[in-house]
Protein backbone atom coordinates (compact mmCIF):
# COMPACT_ATOMS: atom_id res chain seq x y z
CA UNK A 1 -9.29 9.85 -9.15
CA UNK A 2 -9.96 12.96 -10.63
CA UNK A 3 -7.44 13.97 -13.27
CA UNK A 4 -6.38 17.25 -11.79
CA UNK A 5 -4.61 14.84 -9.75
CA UNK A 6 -3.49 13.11 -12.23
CA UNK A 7 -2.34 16.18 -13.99
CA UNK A 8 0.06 17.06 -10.98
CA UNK A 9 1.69 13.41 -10.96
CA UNK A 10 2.42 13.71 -14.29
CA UNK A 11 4.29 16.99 -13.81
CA UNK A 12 6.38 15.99 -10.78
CA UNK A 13 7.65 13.13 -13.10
CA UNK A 14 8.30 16.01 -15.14
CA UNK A 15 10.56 17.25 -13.18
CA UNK A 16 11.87 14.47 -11.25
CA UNK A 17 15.11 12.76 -12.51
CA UNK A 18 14.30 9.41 -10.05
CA UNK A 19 10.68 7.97 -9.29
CA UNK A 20 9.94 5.97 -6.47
CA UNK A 21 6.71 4.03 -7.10
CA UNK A 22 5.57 2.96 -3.66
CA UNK A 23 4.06 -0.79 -3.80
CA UNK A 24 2.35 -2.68 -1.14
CA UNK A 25 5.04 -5.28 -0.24
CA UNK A 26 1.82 -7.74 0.27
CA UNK A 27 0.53 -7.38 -3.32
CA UNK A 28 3.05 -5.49 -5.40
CA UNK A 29 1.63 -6.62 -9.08
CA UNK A 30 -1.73 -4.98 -8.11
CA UNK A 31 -0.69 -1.94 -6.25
CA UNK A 32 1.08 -1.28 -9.52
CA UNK A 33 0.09 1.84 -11.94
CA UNK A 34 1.28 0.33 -14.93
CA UNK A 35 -0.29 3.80 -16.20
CA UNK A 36 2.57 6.13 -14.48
CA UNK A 37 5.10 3.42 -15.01
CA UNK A 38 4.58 3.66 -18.78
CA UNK A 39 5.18 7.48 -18.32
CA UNK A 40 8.07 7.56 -16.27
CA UNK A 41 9.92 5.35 -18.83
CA UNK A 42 8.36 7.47 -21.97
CA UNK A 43 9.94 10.46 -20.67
CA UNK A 44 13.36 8.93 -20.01
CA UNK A 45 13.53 8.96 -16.00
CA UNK A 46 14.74 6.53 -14.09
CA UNK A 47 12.11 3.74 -12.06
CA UNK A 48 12.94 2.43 -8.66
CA UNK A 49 10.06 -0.32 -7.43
CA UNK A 50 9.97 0.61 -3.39
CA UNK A 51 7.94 -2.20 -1.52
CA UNK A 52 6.96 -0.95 1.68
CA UNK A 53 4.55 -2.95 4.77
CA UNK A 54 7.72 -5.20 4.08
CA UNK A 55 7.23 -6.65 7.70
CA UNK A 56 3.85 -8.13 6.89
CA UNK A 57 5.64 -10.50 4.95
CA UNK A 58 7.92 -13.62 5.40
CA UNK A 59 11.26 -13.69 4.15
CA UNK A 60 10.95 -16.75 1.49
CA UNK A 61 7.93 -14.55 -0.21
CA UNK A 62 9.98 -11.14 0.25
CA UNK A 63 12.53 -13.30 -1.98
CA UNK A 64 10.69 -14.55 -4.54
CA UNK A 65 8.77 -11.35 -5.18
CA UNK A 66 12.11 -9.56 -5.54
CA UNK A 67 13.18 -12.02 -7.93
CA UNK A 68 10.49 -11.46 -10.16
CA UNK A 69 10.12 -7.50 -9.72
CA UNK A 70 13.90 -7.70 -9.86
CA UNK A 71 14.31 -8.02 -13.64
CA UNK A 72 12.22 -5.34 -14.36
CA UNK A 73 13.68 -2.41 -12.37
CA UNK A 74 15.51 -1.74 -9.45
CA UNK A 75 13.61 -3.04 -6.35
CA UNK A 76 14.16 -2.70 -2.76
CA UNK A 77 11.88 -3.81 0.17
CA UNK A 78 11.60 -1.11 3.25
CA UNK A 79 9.52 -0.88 5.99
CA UNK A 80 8.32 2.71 7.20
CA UNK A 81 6.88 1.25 10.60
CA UNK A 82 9.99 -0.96 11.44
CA UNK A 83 12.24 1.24 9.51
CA UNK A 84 14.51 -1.07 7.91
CA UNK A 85 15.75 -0.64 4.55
CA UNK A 86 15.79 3.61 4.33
CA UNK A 87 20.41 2.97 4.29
CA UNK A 88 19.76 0.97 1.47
CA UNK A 89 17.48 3.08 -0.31
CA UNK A 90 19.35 5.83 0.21
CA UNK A 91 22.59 4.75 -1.13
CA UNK A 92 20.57 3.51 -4.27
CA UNK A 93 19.29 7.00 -4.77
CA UNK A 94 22.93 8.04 -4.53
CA UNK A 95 24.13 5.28 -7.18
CA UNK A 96 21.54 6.56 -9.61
CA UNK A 97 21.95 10.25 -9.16
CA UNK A 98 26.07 9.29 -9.46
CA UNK A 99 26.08 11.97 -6.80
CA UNK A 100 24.84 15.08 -8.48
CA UNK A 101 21.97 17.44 -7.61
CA UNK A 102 18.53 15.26 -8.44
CA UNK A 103 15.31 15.48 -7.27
CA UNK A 104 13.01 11.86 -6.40
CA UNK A 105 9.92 11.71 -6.81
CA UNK A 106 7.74 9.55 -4.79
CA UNK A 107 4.28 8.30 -6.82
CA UNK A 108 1.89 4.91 -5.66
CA UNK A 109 -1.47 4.18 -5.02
CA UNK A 110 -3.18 5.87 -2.17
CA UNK A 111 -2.28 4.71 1.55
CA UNK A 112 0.63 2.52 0.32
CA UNK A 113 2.64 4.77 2.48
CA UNK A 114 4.33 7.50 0.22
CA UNK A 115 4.40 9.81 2.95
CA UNK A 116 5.70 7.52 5.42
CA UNK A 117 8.40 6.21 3.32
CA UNK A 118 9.66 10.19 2.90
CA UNK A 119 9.43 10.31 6.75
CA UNK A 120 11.94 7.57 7.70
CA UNK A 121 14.07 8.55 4.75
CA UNK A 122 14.58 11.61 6.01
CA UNK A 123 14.68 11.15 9.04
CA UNK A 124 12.27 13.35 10.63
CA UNK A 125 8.23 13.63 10.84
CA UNK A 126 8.37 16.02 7.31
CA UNK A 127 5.17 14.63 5.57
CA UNK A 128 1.78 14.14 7.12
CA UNK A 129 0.79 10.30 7.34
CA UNK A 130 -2.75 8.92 8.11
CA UNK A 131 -3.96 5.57 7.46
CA UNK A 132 -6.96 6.76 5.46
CA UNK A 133 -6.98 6.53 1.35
CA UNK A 134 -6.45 9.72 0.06
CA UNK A 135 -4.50 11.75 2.70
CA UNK A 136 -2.07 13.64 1.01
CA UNK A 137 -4.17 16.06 -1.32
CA UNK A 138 -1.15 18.00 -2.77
CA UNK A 139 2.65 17.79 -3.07
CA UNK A 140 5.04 18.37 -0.87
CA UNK A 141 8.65 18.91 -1.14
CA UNK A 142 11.04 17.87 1.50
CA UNK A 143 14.83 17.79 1.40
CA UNK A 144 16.56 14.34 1.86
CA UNK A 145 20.52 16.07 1.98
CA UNK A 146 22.09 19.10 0.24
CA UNK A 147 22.17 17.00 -3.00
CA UNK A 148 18.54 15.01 -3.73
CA UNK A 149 15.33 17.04 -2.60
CA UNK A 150 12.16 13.90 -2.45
CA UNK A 151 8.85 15.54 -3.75
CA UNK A 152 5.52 13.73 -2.35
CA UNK A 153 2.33 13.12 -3.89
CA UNK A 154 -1.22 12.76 -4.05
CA UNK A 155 -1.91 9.17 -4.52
CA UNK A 156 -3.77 8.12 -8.07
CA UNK A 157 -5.59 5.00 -9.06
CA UNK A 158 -5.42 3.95 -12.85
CA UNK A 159 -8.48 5.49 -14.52
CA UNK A 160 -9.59 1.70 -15.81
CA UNK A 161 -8.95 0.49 -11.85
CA UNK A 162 -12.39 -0.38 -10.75
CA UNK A 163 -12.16 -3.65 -8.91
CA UNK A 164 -13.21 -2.02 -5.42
CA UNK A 165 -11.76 -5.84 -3.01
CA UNK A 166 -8.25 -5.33 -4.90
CA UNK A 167 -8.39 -1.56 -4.25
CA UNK A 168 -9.46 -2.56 0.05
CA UNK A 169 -6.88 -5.20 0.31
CA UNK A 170 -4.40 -2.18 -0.78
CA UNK A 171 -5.73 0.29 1.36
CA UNK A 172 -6.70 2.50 -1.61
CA UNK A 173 -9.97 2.54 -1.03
CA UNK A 174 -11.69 3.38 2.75
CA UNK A 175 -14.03 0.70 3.96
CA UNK A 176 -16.35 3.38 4.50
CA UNK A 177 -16.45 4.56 1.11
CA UNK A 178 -17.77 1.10 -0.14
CA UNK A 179 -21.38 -0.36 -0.76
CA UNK A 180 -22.12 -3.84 0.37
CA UNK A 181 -19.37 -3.94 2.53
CA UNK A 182 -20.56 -7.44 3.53
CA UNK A 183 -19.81 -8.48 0.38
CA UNK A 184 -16.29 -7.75 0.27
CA UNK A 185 -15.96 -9.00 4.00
CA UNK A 186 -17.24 -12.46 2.57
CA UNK A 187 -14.48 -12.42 -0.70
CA UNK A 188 -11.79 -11.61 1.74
CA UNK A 189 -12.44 -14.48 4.26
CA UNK A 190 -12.89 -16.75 0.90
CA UNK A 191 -9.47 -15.28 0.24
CA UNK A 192 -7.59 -15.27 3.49
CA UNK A 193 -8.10 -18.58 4.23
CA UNK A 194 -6.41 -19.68 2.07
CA UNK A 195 -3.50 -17.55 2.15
CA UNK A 196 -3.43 -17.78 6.01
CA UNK A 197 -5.11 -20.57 7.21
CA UNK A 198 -3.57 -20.55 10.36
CA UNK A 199 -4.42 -17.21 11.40
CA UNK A 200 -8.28 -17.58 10.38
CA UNK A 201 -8.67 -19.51 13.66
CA UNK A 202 -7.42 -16.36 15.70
CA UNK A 203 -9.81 -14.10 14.29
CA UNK A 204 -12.76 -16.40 13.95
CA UNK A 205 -12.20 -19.52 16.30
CA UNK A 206 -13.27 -21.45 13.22
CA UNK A 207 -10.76 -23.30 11.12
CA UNK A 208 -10.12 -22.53 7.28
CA UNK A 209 -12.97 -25.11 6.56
CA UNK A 210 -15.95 -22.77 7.13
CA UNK A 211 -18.07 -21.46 4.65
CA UNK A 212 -16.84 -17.68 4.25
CA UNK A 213 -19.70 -16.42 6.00
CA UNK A 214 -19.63 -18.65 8.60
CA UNK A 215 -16.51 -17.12 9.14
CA UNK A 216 -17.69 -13.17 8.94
CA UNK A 217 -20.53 -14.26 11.32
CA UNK A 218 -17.88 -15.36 14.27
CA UNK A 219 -15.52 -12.71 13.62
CA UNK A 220 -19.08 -10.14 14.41
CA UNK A 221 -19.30 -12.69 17.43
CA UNK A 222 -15.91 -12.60 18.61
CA UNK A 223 -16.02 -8.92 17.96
CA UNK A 224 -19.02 -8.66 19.78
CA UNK A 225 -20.39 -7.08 17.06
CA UNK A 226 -23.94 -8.10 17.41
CA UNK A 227 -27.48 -6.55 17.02
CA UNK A 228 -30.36 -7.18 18.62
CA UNK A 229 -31.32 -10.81 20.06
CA UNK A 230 -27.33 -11.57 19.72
CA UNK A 231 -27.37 -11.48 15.73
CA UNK A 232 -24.03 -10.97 14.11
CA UNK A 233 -23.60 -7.38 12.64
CA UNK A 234 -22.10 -7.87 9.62
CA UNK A 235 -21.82 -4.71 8.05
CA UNK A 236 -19.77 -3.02 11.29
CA UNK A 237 -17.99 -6.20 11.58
CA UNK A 238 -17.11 -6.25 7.89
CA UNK A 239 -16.16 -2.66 9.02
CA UNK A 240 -13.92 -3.64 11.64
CA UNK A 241 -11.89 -6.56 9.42
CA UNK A 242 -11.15 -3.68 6.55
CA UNK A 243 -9.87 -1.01 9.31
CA UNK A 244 -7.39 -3.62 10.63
CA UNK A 245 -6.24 -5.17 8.01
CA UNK A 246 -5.65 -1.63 6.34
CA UNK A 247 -3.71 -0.94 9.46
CA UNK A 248 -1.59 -4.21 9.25
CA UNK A 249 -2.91 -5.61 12.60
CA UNK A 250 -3.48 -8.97 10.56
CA UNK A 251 -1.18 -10.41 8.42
CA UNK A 252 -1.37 -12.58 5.22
């Protein structure tokens, strides 16, 4: 990410008395930005950890991971599609502020759903959303009540962030914006099933005991993503698994 954007994070911090960093409820250690964490705290402001995509997981792992995230600053779980969680969030906002003028900022990785958060917060469709990395290009300032005033984003990735499967499992990155997409395709099966063995056998028809490609080559089949003489096509396939997991139509 360039750092012009970076440059324009770092001043809404500035001149934000709250932060929201917006995590990925599924993988909130590595949709962290240690990097803007390190500078909210430097510069004395205070750090809520907001987990959104909170109904993509199940309650016993929403626990634990609050337990641990917990200790380190204030953490609350939403969800911007189910909307649950925006009364709790807001009241938080109101603890910290003790009530006085403030404004929030909201800061995350790209596509972990800064924009969408504002939206059910406020009530009302004020920020765009899309589910492509790197939608909001500039900040945007939207007024939660006559008190706290939330200021959006563009969404930055940690200049030493170059693991390009961690940044598609977050939705950070666009599947189109990646070479070797196969690749990737391949680590995530190797990944998913073993997180969600179950669910491999919906999207495959193979259990979690086929070889990783195995398991690309029937989802292209199921798919009926094929190429000539009824060969799997991998590479739209591979396609197809990033778009819908980015878009939460399967679940770990």
């Amino acid at each position: 990410m360039s750092g012009g954007f970076f440059d324009r994070v770092y001043g809404i911090i500035d001149k934000s008395d709250i932060v929201l960093e917006i995590l990925d409820a599924r993988f909130p250690e590595i949709s962290r930005n240690r990097e803007l964490e390190q500078t909210v705290i430097r510069k004395g402001k205070k750090l809520v950890l907001v987990l959104n995509k909170s109904d993509l997981l199940s309650k016993r792992t929403a626990d634990k991971i609050k337990g641990q995230l917990a200790q380190e600053f204030p953490t609350v779980f939403v969800s911007a599609v189910e909307r649950h969680g925006s009364a709790f969030l807001r009241n938080l906002i109101g603890k910290l502020s003790k009530g006085e003028n403030c404004v929030v900022g909201i800061v995350g990785f790209p596509n972990t759903g800064k924009s969408s958060v504002i939206n059910f917060l406020s009530g009302r469709h004020s920020a765009r959303t899309s589910s492509k990395a790197g939608f909001t290009r500039g900040e945007q300032l939207i007024r939660l009540n006559a008190k706290v005033t939330l200021w959006d984003s563009p969404g930055v990735i940690p200049y030493r962030e170059h693991d390009s499967f961690k940044l598609l499992l977050i939705g950070s990155k666009n599947p189109d914006r990646v070479g070797d997409i196969e690749h990737y395709a391949v680590k995530f099966f190797e990944w998913f099933r073993q997180e969600n063995p179950e669910a491999v056998k919906s999207l495959t028809g193979l259990d979690e005991t086929a070889d990783a490609e195995e398991l690309l080559e029937a989802f292209a089949k199921k798919k009926n993503k094929l190429l000539k003489g009824g060969i799997p096509d991998k590479k739209n396939a591979s396609m197809m698994l990033f778009q819908a997991w980015q878009k939460g139509k399967i679940k770990v």
